[in-house]
N, C-alpha and C. Protein backbone atom coordinates (compact mmCIF):
# COMPACT_ATOMS: atom_id res chain seq x y z
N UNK A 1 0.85 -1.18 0.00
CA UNK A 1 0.00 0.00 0.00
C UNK A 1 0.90 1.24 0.00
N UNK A 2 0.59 2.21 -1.01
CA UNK A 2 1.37 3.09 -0.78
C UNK A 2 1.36 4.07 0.10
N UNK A 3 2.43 5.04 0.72
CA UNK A 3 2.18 6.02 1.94
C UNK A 3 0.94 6.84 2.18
N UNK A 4 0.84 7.59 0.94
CA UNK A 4 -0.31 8.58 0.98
C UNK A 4 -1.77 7.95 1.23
N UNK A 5 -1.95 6.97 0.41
CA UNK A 5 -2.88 5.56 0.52
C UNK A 5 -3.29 5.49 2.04
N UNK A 6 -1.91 4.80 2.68
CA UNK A 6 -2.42 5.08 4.19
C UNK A 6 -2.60 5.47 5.28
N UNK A 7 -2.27 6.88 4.88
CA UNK A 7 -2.27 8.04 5.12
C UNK A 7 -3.91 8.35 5.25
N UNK A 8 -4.19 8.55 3.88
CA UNK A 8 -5.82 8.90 3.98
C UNK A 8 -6.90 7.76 4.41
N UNK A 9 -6.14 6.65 4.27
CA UNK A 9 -6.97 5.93 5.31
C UNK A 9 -7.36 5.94 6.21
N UNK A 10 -6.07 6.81 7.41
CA UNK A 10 -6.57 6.42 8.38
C UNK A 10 -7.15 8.06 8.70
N UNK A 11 -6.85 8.79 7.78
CA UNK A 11 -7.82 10.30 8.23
C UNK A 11 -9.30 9.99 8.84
N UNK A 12 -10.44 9.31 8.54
CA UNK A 12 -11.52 9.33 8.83
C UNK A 12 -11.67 8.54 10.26
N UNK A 13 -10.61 7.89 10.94
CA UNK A 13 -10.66 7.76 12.63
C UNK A 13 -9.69 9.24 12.97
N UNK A 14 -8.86 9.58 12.68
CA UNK A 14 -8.50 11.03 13.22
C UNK A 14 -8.96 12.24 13.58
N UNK A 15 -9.97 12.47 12.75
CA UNK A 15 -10.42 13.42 12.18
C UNK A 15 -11.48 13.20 13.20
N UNK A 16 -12.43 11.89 13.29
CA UNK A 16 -13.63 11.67 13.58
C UNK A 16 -13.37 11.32 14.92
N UNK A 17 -12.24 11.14 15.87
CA UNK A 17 -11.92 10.99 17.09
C UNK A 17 -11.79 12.29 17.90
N UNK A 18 -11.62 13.84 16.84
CA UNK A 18 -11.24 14.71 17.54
C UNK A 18 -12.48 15.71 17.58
N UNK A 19 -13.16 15.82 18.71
CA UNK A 19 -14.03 16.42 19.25
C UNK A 19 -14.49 17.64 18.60
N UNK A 20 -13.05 18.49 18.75
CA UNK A 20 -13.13 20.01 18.68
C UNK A 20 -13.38 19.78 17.50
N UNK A 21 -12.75 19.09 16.36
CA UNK A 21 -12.81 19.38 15.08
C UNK A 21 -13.70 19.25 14.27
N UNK A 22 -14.97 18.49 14.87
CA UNK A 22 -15.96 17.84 14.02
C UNK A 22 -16.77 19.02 14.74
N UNK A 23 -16.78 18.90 15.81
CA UNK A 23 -17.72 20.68 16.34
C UNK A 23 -17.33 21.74 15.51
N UNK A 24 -16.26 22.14 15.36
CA UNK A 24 -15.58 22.93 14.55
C UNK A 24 -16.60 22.89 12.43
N UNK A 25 -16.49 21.64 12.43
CA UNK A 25 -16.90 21.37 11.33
C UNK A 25 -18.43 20.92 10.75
N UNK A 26 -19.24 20.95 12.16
CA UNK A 26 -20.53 20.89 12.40
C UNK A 26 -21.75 20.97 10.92
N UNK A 27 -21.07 21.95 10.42
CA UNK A 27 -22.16 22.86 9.23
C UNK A 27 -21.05 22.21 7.59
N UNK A 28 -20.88 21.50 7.74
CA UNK A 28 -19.59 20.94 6.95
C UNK A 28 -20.63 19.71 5.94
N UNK A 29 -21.09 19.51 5.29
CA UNK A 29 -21.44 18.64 4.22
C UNK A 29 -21.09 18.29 2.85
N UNK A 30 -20.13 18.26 2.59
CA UNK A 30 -19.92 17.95 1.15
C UNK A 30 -19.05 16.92 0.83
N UNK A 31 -18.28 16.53 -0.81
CA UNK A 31 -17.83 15.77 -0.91
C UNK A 31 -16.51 16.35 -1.74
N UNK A 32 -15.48 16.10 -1.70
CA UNK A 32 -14.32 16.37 -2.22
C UNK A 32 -13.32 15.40 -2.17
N UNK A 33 -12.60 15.70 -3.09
CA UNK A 33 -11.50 14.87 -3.95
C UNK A 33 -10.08 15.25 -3.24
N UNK A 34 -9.74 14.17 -3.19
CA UNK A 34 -8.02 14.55 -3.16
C UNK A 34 -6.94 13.47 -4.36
N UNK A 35 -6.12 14.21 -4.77
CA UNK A 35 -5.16 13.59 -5.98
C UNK A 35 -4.27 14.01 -5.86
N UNK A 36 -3.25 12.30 -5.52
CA UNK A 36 -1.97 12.02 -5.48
C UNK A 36 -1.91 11.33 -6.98
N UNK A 37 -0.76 11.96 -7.59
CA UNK A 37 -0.47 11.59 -8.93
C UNK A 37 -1.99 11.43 -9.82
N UNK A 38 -2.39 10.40 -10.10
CA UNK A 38 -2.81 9.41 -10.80
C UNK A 38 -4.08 9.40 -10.05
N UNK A 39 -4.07 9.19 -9.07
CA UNK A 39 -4.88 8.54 -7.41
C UNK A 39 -6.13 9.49 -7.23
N UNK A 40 -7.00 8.78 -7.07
CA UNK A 40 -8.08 9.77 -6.89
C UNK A 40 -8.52 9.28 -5.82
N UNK A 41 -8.82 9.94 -4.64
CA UNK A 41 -9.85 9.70 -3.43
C UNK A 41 -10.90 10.66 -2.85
N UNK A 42 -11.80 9.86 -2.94
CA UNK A 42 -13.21 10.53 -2.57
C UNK A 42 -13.83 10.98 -1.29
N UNK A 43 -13.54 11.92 -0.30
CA UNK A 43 -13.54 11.94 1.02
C UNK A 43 -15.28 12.85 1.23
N UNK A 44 -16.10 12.08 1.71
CA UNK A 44 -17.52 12.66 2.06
C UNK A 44 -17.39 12.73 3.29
N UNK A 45 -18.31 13.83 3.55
CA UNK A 45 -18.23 14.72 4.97
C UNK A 45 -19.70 14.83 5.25
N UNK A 46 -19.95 14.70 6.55
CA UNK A 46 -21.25 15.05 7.05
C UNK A 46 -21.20 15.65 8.33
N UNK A 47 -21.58 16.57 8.72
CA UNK A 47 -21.60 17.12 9.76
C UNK A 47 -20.57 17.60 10.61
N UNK A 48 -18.91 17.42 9.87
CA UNK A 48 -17.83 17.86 10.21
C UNK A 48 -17.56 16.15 10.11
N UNK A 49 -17.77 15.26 10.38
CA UNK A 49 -17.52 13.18 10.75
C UNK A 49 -16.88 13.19 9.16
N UNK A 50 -16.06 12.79 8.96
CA UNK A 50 -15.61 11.89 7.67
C UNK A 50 -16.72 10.41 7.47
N UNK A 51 -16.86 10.14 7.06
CA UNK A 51 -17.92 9.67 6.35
C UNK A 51 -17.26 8.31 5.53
N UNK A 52 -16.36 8.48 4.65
CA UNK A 52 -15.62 7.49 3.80
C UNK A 52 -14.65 8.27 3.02
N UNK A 53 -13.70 7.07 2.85
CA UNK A 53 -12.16 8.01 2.00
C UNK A 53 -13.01 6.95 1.05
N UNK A 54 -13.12 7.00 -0.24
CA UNK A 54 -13.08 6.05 -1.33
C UNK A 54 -12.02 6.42 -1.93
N UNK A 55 -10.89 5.28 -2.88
CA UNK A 55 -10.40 5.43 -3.98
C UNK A 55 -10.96 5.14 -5.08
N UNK A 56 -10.77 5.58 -6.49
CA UNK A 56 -11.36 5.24 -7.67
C UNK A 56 -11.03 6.13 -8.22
N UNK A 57 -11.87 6.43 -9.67
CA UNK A 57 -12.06 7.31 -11.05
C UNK A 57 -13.13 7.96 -10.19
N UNK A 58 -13.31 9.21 -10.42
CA UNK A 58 -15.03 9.50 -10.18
C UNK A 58 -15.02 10.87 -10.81
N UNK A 59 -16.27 11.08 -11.36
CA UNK A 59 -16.49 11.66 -12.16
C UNK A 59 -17.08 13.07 -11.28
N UNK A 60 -16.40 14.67 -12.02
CA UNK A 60 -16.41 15.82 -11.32
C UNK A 60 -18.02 15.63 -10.90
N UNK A 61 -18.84 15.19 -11.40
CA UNK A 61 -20.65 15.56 -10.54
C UNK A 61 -20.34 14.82 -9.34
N UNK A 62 -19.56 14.02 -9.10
CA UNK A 62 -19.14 13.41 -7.76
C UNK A 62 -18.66 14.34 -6.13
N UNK A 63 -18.10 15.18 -6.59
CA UNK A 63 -17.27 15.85 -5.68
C UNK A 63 -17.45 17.62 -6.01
N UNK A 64 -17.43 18.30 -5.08
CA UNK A 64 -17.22 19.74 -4.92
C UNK A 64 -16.13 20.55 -5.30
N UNK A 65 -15.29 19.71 -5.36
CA UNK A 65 -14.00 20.44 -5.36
C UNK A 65 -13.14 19.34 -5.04
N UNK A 66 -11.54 19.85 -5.49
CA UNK A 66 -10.66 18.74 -5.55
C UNK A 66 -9.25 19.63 -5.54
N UNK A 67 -8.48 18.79 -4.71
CA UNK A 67 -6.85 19.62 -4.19
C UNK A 67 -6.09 18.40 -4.91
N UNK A 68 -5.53 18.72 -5.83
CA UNK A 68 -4.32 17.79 -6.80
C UNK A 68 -3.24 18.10 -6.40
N UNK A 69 -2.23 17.21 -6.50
CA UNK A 69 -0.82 17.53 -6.06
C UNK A 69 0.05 16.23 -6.74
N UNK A 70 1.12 16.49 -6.78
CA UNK A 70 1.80 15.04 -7.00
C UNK A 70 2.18 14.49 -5.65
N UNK A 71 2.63 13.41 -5.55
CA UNK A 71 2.93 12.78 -4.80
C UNK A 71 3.97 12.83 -4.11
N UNK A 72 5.09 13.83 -4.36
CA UNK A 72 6.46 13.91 -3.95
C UNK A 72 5.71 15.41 -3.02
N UNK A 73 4.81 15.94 -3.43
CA UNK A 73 4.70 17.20 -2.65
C UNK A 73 3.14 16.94 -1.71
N UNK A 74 2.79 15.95 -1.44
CA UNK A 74 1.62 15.04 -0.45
C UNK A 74 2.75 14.62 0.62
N UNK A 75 3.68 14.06 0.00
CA UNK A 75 4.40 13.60 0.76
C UNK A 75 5.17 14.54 1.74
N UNK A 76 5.42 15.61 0.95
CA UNK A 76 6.30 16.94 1.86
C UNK A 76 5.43 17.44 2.20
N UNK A 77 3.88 17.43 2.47
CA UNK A 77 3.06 18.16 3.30
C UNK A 77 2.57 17.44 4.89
N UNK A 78 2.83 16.05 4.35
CA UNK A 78 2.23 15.28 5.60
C UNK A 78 3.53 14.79 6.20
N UNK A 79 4.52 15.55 6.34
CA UNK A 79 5.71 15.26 7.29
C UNK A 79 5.02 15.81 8.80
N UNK A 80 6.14 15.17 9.97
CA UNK A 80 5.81 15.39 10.91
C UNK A 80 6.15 17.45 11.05
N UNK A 81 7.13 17.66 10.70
CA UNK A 81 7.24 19.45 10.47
C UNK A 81 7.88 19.47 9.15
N UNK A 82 6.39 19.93 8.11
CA UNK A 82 7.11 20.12 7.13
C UNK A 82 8.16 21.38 6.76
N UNK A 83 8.47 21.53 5.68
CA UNK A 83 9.69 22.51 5.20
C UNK A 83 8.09 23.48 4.74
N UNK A 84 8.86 24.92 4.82
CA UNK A 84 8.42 25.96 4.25
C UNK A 84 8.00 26.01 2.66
N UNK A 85 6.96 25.82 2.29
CA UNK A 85 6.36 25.90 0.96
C UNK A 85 4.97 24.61 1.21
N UNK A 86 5.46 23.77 2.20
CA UNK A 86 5.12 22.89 2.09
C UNK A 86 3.95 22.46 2.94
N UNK A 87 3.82 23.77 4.19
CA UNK A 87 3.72 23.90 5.46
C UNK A 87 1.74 24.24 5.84
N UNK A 88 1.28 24.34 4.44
CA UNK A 88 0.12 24.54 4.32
C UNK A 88 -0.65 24.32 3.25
N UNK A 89 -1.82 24.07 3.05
CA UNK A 89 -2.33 24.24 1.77
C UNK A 89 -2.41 25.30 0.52
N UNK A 90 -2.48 26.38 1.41
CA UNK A 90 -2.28 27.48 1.01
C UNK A 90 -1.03 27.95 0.15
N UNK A 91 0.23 28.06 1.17
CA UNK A 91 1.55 27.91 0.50
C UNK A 91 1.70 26.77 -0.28
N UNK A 92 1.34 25.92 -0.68
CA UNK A 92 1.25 25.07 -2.02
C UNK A 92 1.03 25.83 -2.91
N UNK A 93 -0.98 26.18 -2.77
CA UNK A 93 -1.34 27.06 -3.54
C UNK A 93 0.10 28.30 -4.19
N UNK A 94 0.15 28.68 -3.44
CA UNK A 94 1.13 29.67 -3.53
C UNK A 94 2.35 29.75 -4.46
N UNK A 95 2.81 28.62 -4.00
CA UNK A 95 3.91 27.71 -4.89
C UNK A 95 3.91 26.75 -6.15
N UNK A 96 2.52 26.46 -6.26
CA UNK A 96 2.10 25.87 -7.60
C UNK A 96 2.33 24.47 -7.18
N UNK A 97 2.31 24.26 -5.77
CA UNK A 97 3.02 22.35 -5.85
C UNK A 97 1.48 22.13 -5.61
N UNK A 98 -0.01 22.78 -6.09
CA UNK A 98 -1.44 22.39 -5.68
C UNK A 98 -2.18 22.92 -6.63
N UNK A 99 -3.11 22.45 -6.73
CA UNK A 99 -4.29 22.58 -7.99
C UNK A 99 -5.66 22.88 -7.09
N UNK A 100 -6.32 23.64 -6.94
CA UNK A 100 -7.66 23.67 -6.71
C UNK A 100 -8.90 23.80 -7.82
N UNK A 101 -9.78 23.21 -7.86
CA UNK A 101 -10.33 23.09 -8.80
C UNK A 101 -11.82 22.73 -8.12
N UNK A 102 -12.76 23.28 -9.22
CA UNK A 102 -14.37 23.29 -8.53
C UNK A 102 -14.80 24.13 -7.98
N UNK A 103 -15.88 23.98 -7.15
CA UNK A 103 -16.27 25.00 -6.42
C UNK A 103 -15.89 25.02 -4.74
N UNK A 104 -14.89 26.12 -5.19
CA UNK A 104 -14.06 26.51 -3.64
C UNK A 104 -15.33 27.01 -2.55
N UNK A 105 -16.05 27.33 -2.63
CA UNK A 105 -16.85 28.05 -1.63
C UNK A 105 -17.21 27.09 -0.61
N UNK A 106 -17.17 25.51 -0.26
CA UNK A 106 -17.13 25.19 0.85
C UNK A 106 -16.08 25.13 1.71
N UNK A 107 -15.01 24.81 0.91
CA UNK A 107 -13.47 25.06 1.34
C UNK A 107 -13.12 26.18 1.87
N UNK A 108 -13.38 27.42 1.49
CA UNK A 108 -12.73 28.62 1.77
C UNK A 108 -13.44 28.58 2.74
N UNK A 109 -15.05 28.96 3.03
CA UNK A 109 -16.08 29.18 3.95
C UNK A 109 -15.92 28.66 4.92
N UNK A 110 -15.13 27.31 5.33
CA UNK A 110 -14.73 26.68 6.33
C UNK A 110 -12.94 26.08 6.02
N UNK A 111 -12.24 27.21 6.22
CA UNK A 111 -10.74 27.03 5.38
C UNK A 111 -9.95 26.07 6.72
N UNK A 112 -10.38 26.75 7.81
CA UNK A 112 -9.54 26.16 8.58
C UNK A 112 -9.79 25.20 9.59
N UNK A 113 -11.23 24.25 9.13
CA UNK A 113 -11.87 23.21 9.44
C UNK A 113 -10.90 22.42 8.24
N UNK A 114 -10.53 22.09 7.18
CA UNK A 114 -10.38 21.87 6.18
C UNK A 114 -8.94 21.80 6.23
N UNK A 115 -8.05 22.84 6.74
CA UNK A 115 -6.57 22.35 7.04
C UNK A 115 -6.46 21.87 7.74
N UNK A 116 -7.09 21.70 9.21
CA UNK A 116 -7.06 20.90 10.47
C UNK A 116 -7.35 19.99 10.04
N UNK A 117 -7.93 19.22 9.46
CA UNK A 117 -9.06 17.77 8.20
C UNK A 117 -7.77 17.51 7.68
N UNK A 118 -6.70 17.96 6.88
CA UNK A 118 -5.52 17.54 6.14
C UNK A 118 -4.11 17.41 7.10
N UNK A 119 -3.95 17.65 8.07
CA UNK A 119 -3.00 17.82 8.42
C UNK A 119 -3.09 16.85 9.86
N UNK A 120 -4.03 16.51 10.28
CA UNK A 120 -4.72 15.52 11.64
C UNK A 120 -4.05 14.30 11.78
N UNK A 121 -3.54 13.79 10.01
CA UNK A 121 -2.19 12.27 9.80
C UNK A 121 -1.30 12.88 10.26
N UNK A 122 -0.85 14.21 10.43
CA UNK A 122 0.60 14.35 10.26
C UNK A 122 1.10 14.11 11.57
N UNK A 123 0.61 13.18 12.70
CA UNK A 123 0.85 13.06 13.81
C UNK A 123 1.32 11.18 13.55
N UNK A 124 1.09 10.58 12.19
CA UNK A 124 1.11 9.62 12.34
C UNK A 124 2.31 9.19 11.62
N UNK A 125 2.74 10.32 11.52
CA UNK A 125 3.96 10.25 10.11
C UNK A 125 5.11 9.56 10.19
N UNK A 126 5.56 8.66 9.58
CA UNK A 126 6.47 7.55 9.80
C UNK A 126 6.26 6.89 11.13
N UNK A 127 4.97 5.99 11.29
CA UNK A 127 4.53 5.52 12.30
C UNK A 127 4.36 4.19 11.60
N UNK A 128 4.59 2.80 11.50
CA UNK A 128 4.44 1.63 10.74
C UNK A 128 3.34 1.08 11.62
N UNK A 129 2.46 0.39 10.58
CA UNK A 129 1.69 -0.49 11.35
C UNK A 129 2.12 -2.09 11.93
C-alpha cells in the first residue's frame, strides 16, 4: 500500500476521534476529492464526521471540489514538520506544488476546518503499522 494511501486511510478515525474538530466542522457537508499523482480519493463529509475516504475514477458531478498535487509534494506536506512551501495548503497554492479546482466556496467558507481535516495524519507520520 502506498504512503499517501495510508495516510488517507486512516484520516476518517482522526479526524472523527477529535471532538473540537468535528464541532468545529458541524455545518460541513460535502464531498471532495483529493489527488496524489494518478490517485483519486473521494472523502464525504457530514456534519464535520468523515464519512468514507473512497479510492477510484469519479467523475467531477461526484465531488465539490478537488486539491491535486503530485505525490512527492503530499508527501512533503504530511511530514511530521514540514519545510516551508510545504507547510500549508495554502503555500502550495502559492507555490504551484497544488491545484484547486471546482467549487471553492465550501473550502474557503470553512478554510480552517479543512486544514485541520488535512493535516490531523501528520501526527502519524512515519509511524508503521
Amino acid at each position: 500500500m502506498k504512503h499517501d494511501e495510508r495516510l488517507l486511510n486512516k484520516l476518517s478515525a482522526y479526524v472523527n476521534a477529535d471532538e473540537r474538530l468535528c464541532w468545529r466542522g458541524r455545518h460541513v457537508d460535502t464531498e471532495f476529492l483529493i489527488e496524489v499523482d494518478r490517485d483519486q480519493y473521494l472523502i464525504s463529509i457530514k456534519n464535520g464526521h468523515i464519512e468514507s475516504v473512497r479510492k477510484g475514477v469519479f467523475a467531477q458531478s461526484e465531488w465539490r471540489f478537488a486539491l491535486r498535487a503530485s505525490s512527492d509534494a503530499w508527501t512533503a506536506f504530511w511530514q511530521a514538520l514540514p519545510v516551508p512551501g510545504y507547510h500549508d495548503i495554502m503555500a502550495m497554492l502559492k507555490f504551484k506544488n497544488l491545484k484547486m479546482e471546482g467549487d471553492l466556496y465550501p473550502l474557503m467558507s470553512h478554510l480552517l476546518y479543512f486544514k485541520d481535516v488535512l493535516v490531523s495524519v501528520r501526527a502519524t507520520e512515519g509511524q508503521d503499522e
